[in-house]
C-alpha atoms as a PDB file:
ATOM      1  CA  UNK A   1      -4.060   4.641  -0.559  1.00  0.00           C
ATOM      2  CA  UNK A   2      -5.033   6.097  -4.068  1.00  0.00           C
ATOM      3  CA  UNK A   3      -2.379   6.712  -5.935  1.00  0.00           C
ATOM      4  CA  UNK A   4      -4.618   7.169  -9.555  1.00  0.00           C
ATOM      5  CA  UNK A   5      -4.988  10.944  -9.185  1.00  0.00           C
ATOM      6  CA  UNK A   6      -2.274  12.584 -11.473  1.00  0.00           C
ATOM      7  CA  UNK A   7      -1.755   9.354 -13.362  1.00  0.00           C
ATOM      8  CA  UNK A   8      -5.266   8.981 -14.433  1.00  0.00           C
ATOM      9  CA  UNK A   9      -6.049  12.754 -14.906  1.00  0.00           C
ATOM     10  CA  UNK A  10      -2.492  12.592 -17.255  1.00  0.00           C
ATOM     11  CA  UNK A  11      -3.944   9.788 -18.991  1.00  0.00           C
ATOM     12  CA  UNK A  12      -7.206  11.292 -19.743  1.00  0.00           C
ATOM     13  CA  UNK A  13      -5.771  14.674 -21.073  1.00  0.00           C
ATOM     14  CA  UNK A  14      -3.490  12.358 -23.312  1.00  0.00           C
ATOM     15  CA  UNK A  15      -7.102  10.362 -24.768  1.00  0.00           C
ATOM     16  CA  UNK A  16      -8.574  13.768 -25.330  1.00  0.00           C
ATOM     17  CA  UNK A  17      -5.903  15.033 -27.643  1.00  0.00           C
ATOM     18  CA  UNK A  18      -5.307  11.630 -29.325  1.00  0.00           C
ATOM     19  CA  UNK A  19      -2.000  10.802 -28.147  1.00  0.00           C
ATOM     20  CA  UNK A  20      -1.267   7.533 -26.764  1.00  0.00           C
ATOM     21  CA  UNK A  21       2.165   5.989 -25.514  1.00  0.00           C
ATOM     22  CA  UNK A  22       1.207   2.376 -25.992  1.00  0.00           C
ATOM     23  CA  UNK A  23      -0.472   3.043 -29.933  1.00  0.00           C
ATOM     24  CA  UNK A  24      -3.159   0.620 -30.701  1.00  0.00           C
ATOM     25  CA  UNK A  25      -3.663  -2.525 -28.651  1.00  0.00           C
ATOM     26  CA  UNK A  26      -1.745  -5.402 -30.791  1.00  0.00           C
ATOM     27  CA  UNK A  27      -1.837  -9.121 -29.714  1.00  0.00           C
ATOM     28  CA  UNK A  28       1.497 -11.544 -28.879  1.00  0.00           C
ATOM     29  CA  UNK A  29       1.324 -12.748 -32.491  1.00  0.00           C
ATOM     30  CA  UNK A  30       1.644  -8.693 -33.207  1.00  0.00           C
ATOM     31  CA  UNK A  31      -1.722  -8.522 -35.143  1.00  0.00           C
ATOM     32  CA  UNK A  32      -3.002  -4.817 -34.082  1.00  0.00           C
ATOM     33  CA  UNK A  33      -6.177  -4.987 -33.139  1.00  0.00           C
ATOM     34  CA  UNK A  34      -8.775  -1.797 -32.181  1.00  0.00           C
ATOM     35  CA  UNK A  35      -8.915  -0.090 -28.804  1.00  0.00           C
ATOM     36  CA  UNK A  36     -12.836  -1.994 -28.748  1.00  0.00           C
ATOM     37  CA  UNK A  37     -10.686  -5.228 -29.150  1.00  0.00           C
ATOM     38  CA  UNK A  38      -8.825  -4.512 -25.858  1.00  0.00           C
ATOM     39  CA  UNK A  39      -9.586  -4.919 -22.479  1.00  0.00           C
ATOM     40  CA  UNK A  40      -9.833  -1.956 -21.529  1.00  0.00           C
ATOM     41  CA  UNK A  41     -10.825   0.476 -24.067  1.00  0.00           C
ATOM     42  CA  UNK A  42      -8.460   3.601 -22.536  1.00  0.00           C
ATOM     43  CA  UNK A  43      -5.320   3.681 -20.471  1.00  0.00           C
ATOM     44  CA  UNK A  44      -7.371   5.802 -18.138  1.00  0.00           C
ATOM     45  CA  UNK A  45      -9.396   2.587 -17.931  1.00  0.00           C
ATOM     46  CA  UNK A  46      -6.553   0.162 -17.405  1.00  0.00           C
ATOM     47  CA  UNK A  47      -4.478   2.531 -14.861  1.00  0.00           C
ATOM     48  CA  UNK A  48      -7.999   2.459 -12.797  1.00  0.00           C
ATOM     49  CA  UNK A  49      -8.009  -1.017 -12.846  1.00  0.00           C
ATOM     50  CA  UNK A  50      -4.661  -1.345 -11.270  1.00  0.00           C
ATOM     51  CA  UNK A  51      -4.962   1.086  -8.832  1.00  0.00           C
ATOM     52  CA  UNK A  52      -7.923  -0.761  -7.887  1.00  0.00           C
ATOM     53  CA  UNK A  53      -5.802  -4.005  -7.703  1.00  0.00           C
ATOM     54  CA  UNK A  54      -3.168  -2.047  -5.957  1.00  0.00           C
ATOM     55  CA  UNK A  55      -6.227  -1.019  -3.652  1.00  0.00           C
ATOM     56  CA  UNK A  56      -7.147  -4.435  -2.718  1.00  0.00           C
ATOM     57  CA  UNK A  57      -4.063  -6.042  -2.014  1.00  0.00           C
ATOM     58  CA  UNK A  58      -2.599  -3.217  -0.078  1.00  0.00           C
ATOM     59  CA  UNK A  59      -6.023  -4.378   1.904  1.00  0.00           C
ATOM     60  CA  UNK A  60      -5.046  -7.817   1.993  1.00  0.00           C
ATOM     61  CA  UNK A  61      -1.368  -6.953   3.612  1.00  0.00           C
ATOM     62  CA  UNK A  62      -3.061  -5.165   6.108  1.00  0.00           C
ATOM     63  CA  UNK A  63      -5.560  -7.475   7.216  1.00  0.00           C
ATOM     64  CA  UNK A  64      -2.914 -10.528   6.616  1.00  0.00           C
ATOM     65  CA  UNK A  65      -0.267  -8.497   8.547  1.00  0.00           C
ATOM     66  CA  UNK A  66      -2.695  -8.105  11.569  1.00  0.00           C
ATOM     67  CA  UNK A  67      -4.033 -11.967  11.546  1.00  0.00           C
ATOM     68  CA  UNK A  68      -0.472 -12.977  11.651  1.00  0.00           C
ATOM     69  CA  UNK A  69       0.735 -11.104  14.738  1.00  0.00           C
ATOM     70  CA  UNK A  70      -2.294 -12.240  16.316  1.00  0.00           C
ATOM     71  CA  UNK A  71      -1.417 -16.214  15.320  1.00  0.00           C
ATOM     72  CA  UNK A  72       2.213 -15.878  16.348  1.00  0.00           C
ATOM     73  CA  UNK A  73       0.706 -14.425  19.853  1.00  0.00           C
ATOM     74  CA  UNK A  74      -1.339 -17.466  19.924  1.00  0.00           C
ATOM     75  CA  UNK A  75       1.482 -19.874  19.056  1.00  0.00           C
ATOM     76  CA  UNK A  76       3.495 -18.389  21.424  1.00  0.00           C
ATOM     77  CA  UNK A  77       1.102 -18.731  24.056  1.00  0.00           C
ATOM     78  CA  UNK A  78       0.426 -22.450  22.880  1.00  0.00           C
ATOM     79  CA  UNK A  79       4.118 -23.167  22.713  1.00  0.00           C
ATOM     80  CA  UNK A  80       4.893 -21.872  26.148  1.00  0.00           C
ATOM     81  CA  UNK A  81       2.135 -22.368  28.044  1.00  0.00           C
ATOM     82  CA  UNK A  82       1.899 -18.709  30.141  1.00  0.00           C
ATOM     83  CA  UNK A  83       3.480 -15.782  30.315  1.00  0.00           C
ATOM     84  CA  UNK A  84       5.959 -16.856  32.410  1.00  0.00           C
ATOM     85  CA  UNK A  85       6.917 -19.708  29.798  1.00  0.00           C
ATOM     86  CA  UNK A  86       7.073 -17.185  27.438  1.00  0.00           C
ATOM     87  CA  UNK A  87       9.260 -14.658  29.297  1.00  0.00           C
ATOM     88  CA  UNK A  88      11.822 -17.981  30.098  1.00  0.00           C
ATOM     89  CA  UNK A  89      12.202 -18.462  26.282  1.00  0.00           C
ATOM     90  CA  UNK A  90      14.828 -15.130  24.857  1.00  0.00           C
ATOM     91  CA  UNK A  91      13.347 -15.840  21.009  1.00  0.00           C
ATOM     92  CA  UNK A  92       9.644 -16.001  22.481  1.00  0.00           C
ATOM     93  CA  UNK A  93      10.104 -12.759  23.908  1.00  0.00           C
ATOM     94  CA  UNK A  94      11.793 -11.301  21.120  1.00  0.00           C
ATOM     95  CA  UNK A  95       8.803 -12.802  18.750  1.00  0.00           C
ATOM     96  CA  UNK A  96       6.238 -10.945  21.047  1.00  0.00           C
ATOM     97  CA  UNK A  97       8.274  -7.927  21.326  1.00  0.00           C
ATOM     98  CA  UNK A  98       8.205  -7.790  17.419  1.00  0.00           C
ATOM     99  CA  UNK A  99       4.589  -8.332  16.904  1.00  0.00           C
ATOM    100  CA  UNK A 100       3.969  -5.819  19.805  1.00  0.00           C
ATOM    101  CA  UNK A 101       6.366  -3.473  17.654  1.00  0.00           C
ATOM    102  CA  UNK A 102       4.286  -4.374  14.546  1.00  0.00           C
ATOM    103  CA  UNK A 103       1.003  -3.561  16.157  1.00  0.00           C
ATOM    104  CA  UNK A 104       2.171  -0.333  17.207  1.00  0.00           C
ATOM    105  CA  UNK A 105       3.515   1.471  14.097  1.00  0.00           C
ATOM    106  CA  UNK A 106       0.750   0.254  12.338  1.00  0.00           C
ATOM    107  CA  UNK A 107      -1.420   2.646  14.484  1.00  0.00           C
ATOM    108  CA  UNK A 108       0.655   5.008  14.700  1.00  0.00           C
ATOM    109  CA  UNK A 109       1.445   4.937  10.617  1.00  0.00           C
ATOM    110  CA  UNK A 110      -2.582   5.065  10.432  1.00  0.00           C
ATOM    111  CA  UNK A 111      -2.507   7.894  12.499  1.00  0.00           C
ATOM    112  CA  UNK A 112       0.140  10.020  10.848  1.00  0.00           C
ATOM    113  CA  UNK A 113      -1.030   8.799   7.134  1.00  0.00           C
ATOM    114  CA  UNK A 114      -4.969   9.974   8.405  1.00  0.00           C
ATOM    115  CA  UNK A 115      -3.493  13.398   9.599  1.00  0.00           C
ATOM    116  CA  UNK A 116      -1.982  14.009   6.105  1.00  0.00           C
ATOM    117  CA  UNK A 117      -5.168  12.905   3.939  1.00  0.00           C
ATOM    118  CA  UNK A 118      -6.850  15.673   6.122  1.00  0.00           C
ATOM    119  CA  UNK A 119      -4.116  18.250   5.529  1.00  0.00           C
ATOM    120  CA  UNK A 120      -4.407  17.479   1.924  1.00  0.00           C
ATOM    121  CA  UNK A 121      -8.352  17.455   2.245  1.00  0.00           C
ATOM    122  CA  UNK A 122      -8.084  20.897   4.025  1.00  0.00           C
ATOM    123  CA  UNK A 123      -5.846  22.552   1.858  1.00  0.00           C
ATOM    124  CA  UNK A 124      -8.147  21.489  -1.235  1.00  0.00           C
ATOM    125  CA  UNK A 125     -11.416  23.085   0.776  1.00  0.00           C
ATOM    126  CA  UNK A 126      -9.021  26.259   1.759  1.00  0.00           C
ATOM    127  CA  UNK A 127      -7.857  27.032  -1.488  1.00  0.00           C
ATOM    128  CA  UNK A 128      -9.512  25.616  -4.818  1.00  0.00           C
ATOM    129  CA  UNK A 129      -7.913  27.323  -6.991  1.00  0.00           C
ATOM    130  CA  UNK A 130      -4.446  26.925  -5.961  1.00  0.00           C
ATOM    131  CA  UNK A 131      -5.497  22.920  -6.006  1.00  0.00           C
ATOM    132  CA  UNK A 132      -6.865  23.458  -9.837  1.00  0.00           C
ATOM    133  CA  UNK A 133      -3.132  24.871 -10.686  1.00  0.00           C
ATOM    134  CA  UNK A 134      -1.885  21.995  -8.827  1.00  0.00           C
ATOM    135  CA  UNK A 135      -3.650  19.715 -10.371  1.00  0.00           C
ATOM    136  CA  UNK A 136      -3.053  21.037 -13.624  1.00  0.00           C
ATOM    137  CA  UNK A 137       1.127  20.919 -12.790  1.00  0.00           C
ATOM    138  CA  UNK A 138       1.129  17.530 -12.201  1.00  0.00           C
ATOM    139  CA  UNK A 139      -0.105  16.688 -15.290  1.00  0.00           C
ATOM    140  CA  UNK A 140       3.180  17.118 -16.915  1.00  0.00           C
ATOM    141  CA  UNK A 141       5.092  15.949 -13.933  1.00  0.00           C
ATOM    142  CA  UNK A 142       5.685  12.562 -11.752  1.00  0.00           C
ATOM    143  CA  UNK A 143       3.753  14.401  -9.396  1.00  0.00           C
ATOM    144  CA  UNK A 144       2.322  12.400  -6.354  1.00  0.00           C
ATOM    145  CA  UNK A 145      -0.678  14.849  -6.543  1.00  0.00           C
ATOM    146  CA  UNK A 146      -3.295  14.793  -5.415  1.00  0.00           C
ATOM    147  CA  UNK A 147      -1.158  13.133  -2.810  1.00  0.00           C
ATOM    148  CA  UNK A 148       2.071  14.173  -1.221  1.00  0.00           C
ATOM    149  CA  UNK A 149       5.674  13.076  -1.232  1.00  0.00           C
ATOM    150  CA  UNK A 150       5.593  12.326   2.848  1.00  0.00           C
ATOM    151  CA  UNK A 151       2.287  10.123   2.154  1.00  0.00           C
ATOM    152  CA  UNK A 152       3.882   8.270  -0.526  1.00  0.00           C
ATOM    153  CA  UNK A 153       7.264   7.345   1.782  1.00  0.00           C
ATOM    154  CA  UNK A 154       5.128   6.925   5.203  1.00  0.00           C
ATOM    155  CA  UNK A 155       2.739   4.496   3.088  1.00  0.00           C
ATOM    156  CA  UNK A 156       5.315   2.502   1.092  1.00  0.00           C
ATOM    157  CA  UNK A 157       7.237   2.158   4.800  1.00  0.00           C
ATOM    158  CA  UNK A 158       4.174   1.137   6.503  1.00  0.00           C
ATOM    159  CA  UNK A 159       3.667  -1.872   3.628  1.00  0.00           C
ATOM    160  CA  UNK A 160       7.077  -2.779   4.533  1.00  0.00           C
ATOM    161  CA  UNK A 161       6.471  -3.017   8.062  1.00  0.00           C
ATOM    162  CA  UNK A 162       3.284  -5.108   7.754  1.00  0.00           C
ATOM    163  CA  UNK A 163       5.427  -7.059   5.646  1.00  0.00           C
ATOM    164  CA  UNK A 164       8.539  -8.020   6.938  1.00  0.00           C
ATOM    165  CA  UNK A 165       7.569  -7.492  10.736  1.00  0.00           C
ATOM    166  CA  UNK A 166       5.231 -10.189  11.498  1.00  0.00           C
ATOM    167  CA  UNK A 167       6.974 -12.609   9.077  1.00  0.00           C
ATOM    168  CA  UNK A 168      10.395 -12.242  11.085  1.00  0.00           C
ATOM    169  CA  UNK A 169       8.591 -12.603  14.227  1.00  0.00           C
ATOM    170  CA  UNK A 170       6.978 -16.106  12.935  1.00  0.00           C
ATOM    171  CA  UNK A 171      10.514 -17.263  12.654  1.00  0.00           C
ATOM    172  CA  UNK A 172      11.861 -15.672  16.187  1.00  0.00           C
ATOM    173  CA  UNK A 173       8.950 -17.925  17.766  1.00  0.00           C
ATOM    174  CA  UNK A 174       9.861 -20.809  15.052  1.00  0.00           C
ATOM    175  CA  UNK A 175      13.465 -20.894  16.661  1.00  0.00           C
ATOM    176  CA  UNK A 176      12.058 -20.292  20.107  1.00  0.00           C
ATOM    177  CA  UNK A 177      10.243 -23.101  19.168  1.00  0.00           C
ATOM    178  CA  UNK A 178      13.157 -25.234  18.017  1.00  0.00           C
ATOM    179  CA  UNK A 179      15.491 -24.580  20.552  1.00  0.00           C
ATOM    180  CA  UNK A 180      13.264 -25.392  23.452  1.00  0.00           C
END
């Protein structure tokens, strides 16, 4: 998810009339140096570069979240043999039935965070003007635009879920594991 829209566009208005929150780039020692000295040479610049970092590792979960179930599917399998070894075991089951779960609301949390993008993608083609004022709003606001309140919580919910979910079903098959 993108989360750089009103943050960025905030930013940018700030560089063009010369205000800055941050004031010139200074190092530990507190020397102040130039913007040129810095890293990046406007916020609008830096606030990119961690929404690109948030970007990427938002990414990573995903893809990390998804290997995972599949491993602790595997290890269960290994562990127990067959599906009937598996079924025997209460904290094998309940490992599978939390992957399972996992699996699930990430497609369904893709599906429901797709249909809003669209919304929002519809409602800027329907109505550009209306999206210029709203775009101009949230400049002085903490806005999600160009995004939405609902994508912010069902995103921040689904990186808790790819989170937590296949993590605490590693540890249901680790007891399973241990108790067998």
């Amino acid at each position: 998810m993108d989360l750089a829209g009103a943050g960025v566009a905030r930013m940018e208005l700030a560089e063009a009339e010369g205000v800055s929150n941050r004031g010139p780039a200074s190092s530990s020692s507190g020397r102040k140096g130039s913007r040129k000295d810095a890293l990046y040479l406007t916020p609008g610049d830096a606030h990119r570069a961690v929404q690109d970092g948030f970007n990427y590792w938002t990414g990573r979960l995903t893809d990390s979240s998804f290997h995972l179930s599949l491993a602790v599917i595997a290890a269960n399998w290994a562990a127990f043999r067959s599906i009937d070894g598996v079924l025997a075991e209460p904290w094998a089951k309940t490992s599978i039935a939390i992957v399972l779960a996992n699996l699930a609301l990430n497609l369904v949390g893709a599906k429901v965070l797709g249909n809003l993008h669209l919304k929002q993608a519809k409602r800027a083609s329907r109505d550009p003007i209306r999206w210029k004022r709203d775009a101009d709003s949230a400049l002085a606001s903490d806005d999600p635009w160009p995004f939405t309140e609902c994508i912010e919580t069902v995103a921040s919910a689904m990186r808790e879920v790819k989170t937590w979910f296949p993590f605490v079903a590693g540890a249901a098959l680790l007891v399973a594991v241990l108790v067998n």
